[in-house]
N, C-alpha and C. Protein backbone atom coordinates (compact mmCIF):
# COMPACT_ATOMS: atom_id res chain seq x y z
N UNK A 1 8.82 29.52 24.31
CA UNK A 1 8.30 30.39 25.33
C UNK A 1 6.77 30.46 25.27
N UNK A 2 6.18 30.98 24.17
CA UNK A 2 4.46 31.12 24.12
C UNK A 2 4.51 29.59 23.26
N UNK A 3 2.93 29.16 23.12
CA UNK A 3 2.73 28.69 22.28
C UNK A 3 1.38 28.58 21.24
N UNK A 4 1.57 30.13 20.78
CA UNK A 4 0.46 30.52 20.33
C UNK A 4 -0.01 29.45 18.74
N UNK A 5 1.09 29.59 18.07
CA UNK A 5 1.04 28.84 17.07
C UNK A 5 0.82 27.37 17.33
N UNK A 6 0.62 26.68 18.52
CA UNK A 6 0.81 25.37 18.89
C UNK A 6 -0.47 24.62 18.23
N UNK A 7 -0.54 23.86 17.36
CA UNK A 7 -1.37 23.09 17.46
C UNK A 7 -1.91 21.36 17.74
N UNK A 8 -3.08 21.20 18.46
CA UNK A 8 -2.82 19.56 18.96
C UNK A 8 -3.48 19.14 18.03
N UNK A 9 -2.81 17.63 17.28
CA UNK A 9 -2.96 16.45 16.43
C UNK A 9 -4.67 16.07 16.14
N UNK A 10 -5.24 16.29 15.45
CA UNK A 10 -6.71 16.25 14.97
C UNK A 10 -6.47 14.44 15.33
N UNK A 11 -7.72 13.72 16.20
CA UNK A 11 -7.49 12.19 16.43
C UNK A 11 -8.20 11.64 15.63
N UNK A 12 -8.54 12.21 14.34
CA UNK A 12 -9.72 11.97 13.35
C UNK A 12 -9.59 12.09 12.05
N UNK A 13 -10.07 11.74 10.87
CA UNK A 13 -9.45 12.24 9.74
C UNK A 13 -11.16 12.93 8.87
N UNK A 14 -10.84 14.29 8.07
CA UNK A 14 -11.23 14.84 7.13
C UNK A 14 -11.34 14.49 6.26
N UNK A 15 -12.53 13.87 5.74
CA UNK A 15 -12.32 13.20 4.30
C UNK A 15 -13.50 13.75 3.17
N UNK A 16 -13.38 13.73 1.78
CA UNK A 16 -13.91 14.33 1.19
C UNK A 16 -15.41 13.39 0.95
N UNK A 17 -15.81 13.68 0.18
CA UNK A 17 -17.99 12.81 -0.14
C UNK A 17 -17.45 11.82 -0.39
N UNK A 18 -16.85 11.83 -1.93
CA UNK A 18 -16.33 10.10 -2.41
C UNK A 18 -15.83 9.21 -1.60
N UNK A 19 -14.70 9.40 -0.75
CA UNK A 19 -14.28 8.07 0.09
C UNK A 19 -15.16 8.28 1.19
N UNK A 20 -16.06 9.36 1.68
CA UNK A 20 -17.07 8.40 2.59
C UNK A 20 -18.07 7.92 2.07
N UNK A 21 -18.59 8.24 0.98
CA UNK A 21 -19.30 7.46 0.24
C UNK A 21 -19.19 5.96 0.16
N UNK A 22 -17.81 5.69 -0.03
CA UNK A 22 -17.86 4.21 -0.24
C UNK A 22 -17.42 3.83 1.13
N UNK A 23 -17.13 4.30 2.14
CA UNK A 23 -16.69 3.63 3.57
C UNK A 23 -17.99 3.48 3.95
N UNK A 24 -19.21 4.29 3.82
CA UNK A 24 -20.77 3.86 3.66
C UNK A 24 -20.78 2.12 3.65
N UNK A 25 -20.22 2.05 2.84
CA UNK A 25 -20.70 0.20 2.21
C UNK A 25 -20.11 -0.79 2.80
N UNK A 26 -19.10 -0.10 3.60
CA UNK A 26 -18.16 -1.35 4.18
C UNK A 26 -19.12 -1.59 5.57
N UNK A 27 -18.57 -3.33 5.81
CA UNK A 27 -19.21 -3.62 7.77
C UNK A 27 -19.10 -2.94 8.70
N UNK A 28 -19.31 -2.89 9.47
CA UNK A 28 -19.33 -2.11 10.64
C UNK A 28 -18.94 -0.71 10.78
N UNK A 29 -19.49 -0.03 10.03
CA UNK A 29 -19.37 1.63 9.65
C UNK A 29 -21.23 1.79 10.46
N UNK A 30 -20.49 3.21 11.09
CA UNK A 30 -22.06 3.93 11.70
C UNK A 30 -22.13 5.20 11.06
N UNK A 31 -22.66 5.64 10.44
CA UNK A 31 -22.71 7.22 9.92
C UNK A 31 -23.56 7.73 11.23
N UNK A 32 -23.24 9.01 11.33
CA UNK A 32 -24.23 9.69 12.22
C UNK A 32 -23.76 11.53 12.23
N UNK A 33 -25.19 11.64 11.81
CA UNK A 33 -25.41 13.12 11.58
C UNK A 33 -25.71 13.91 12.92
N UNK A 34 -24.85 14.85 13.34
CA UNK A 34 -24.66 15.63 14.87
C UNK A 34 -25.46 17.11 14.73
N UNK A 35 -26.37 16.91 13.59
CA UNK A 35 -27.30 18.31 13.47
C UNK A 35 -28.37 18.04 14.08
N UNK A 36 -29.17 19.50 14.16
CA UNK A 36 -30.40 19.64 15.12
C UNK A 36 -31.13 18.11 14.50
N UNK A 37 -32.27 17.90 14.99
CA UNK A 37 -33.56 17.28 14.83
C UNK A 37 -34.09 18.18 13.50
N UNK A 38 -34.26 19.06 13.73
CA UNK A 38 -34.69 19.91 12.61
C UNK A 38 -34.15 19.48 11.32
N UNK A 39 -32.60 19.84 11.50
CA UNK A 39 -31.96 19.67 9.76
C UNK A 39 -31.96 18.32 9.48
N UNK A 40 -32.19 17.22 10.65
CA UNK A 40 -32.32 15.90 10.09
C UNK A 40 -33.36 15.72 9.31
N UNK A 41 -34.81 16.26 9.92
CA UNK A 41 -35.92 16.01 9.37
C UNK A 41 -35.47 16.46 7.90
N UNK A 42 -35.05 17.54 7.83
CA UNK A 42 -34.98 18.51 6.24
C UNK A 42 -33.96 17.54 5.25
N UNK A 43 -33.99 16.58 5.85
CA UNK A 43 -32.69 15.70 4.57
C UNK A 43 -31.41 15.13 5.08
N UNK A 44 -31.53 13.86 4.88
CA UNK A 44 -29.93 13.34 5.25
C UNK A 44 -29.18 12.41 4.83
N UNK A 45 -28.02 11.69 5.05
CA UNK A 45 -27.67 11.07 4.43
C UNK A 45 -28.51 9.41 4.88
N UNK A 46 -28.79 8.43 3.28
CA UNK A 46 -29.46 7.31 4.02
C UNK A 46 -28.62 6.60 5.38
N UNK A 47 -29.12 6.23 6.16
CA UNK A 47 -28.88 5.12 7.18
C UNK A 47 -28.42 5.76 8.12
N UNK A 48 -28.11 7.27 8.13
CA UNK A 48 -27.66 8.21 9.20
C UNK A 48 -28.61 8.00 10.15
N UNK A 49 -28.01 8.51 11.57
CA UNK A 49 -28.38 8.09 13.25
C UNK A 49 -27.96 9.80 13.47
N UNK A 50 -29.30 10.44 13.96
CA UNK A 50 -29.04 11.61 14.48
C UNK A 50 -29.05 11.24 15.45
N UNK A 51 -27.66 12.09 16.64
CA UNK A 51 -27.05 12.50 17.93
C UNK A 51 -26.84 14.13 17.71
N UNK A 52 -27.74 14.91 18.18
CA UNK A 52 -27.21 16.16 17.83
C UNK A 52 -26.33 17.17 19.20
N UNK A 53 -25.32 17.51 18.75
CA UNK A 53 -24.33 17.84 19.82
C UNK A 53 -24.53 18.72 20.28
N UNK A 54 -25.56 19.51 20.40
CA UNK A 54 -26.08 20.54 21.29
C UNK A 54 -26.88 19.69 21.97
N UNK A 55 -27.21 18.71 21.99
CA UNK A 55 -28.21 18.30 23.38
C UNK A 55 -27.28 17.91 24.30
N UNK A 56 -28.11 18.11 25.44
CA UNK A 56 -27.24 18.13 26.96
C UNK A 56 -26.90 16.43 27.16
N UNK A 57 -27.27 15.68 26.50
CA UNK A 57 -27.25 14.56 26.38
C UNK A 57 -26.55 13.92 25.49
N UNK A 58 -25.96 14.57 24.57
CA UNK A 58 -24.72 14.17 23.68
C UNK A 58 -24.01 13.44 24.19
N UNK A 59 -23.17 13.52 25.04
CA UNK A 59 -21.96 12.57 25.53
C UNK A 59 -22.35 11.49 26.29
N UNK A 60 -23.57 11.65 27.12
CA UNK A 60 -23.46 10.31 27.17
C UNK A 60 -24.46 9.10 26.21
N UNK A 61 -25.08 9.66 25.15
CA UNK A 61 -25.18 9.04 23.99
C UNK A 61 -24.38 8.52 23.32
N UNK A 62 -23.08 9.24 23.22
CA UNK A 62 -21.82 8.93 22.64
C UNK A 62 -21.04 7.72 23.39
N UNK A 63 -20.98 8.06 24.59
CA UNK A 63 -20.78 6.84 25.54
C UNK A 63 -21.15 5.52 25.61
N UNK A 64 -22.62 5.30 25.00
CA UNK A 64 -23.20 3.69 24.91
C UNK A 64 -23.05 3.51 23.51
N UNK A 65 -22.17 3.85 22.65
CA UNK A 65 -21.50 3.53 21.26
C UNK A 65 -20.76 2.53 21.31
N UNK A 66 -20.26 1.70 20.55
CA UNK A 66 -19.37 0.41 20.62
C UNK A 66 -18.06 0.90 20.39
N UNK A 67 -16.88 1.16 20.11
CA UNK A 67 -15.85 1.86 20.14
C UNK A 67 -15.27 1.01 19.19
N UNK A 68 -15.57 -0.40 18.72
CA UNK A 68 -14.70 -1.05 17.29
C UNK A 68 -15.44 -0.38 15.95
N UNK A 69 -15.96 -0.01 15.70
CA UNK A 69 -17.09 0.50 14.74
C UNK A 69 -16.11 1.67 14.13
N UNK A 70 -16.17 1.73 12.88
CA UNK A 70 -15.74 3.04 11.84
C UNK A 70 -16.80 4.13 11.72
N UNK A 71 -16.48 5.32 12.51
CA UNK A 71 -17.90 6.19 12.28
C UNK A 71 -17.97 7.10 11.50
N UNK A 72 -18.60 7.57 10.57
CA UNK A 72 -18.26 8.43 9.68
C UNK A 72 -19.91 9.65 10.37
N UNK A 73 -19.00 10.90 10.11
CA UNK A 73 -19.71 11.63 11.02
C UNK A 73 -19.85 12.88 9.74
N UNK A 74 -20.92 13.92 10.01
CA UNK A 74 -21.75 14.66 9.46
C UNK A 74 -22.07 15.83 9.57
N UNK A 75 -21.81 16.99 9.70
CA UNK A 75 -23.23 18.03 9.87
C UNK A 75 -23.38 18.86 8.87
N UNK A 76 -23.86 20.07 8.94
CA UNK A 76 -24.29 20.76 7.94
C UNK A 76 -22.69 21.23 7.09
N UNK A 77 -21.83 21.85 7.80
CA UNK A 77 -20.86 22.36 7.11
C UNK A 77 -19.72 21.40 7.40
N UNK A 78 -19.45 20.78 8.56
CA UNK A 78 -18.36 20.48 8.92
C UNK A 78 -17.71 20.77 10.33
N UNK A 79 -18.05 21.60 10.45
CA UNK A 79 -17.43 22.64 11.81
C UNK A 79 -18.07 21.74 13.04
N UNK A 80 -19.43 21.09 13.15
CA UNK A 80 -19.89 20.63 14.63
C UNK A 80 -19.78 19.19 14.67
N UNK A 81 -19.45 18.59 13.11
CA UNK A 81 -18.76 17.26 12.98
C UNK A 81 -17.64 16.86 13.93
N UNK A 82 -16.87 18.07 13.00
CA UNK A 82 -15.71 17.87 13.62
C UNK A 82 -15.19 17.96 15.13
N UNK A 83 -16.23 18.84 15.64
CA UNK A 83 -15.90 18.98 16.87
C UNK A 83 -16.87 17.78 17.67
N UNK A 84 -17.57 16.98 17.30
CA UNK A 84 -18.32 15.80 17.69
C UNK A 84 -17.10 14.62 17.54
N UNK A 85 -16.24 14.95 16.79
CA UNK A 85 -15.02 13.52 16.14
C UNK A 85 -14.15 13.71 17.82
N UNK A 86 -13.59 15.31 17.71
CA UNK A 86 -12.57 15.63 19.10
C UNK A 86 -13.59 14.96 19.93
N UNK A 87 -14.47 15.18 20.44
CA UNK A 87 -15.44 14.84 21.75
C UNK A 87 -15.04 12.99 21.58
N UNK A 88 -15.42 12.42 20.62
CA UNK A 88 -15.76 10.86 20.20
C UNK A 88 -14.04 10.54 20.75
N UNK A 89 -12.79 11.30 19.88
CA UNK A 89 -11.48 10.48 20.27
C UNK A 89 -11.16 10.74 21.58
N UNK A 90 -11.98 11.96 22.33
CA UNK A 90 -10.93 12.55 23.70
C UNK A 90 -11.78 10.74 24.85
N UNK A 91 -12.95 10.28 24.09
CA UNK A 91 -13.68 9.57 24.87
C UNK A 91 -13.09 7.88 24.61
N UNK A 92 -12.14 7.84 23.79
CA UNK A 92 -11.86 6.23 23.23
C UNK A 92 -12.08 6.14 22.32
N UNK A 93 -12.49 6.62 21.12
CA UNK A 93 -12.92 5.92 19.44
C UNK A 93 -11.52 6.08 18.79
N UNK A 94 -11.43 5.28 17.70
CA UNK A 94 -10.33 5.66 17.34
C UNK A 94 -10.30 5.80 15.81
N UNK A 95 -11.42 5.32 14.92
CA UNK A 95 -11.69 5.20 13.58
C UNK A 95 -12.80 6.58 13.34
N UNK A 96 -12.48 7.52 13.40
CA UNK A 96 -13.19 8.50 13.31
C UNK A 96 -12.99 9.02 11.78
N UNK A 97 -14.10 9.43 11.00
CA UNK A 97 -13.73 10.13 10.03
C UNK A 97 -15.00 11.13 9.74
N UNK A 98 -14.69 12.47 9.33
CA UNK A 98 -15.30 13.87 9.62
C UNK A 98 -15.42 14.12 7.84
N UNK A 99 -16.67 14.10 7.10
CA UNK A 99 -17.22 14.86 6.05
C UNK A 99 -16.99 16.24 6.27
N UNK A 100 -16.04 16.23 4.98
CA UNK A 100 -15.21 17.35 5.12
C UNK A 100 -16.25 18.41 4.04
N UNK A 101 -16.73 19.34 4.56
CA UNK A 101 -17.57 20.60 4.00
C UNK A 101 -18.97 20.12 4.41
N UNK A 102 -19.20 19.15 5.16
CA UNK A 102 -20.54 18.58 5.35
C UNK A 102 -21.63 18.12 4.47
N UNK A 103 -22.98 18.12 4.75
CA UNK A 103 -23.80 18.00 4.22
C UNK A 103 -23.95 18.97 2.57
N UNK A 104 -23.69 20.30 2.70
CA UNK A 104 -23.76 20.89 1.69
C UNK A 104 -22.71 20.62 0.49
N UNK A 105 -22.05 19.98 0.89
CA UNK A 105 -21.07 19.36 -0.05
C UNK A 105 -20.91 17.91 -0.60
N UNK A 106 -22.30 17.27 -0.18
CA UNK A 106 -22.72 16.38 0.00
C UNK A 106 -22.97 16.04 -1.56
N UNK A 107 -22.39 15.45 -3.12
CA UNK A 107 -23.07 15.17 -4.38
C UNK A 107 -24.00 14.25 -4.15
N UNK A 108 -24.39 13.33 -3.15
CA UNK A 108 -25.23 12.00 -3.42
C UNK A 108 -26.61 12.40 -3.09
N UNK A 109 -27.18 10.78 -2.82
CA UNK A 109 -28.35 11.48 -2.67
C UNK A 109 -28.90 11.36 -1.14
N UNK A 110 -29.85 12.37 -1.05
CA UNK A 110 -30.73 12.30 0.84
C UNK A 110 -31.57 11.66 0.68
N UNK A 111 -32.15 11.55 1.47
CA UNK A 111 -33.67 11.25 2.26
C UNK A 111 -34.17 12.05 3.49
């Protein structure tokens, strides 16, 4: 009858520092950090590509992306990652994976 409890299938996976750490090293992986300009400047992960998902221009940034590519995605906690991963699968990606606690949970090192 309701379906309050309903929830729809995450098209992305949560993964902890270590295995994105090493999905880092593999070919055709894009990391990209979805925080302001600001928190990029303040530190990030190496080789990260800021797209930050409050600009009005997010999606169709996201749009001229290659869609075979493994993206491993970023933000400060987790929370605007993840909702950058939903945006990325509702659009065609299908290798999505979301740093789970974000940046602050981040052991390695920034730049």
């Amino acid at each position: 009858m309701f379906d309050f409890f309903k929830t729809t299938p995450k098209n992305y996976e949560d993964i902890p520092a270590g295995p994105f750490h090493d999905l880092m090293l593999q070919p055709d992986t894009v990391i990209l950090d979805v925080r302001t300009a600001g928190e990029f400047a303040g530190g990030k992960i190496r080789g990260a590509r800021n797209l930050d998902i409050m600009s009005r221009d997010f999606v169709n940034q996201i749009k001229n992306l290659p869609k075979d590519k493994t993206y491993l995605v970023y933000c400060r906690s987790g929370n605007r990652s993840g909702q950058a991963c939903g945006i990325m699968a509702d659009l065609g990606f299908k290798n999505l994976k979301n740093l789970a606690g974000g940046i602050m949970r981040w052991p390695f090192e920034t730049v």
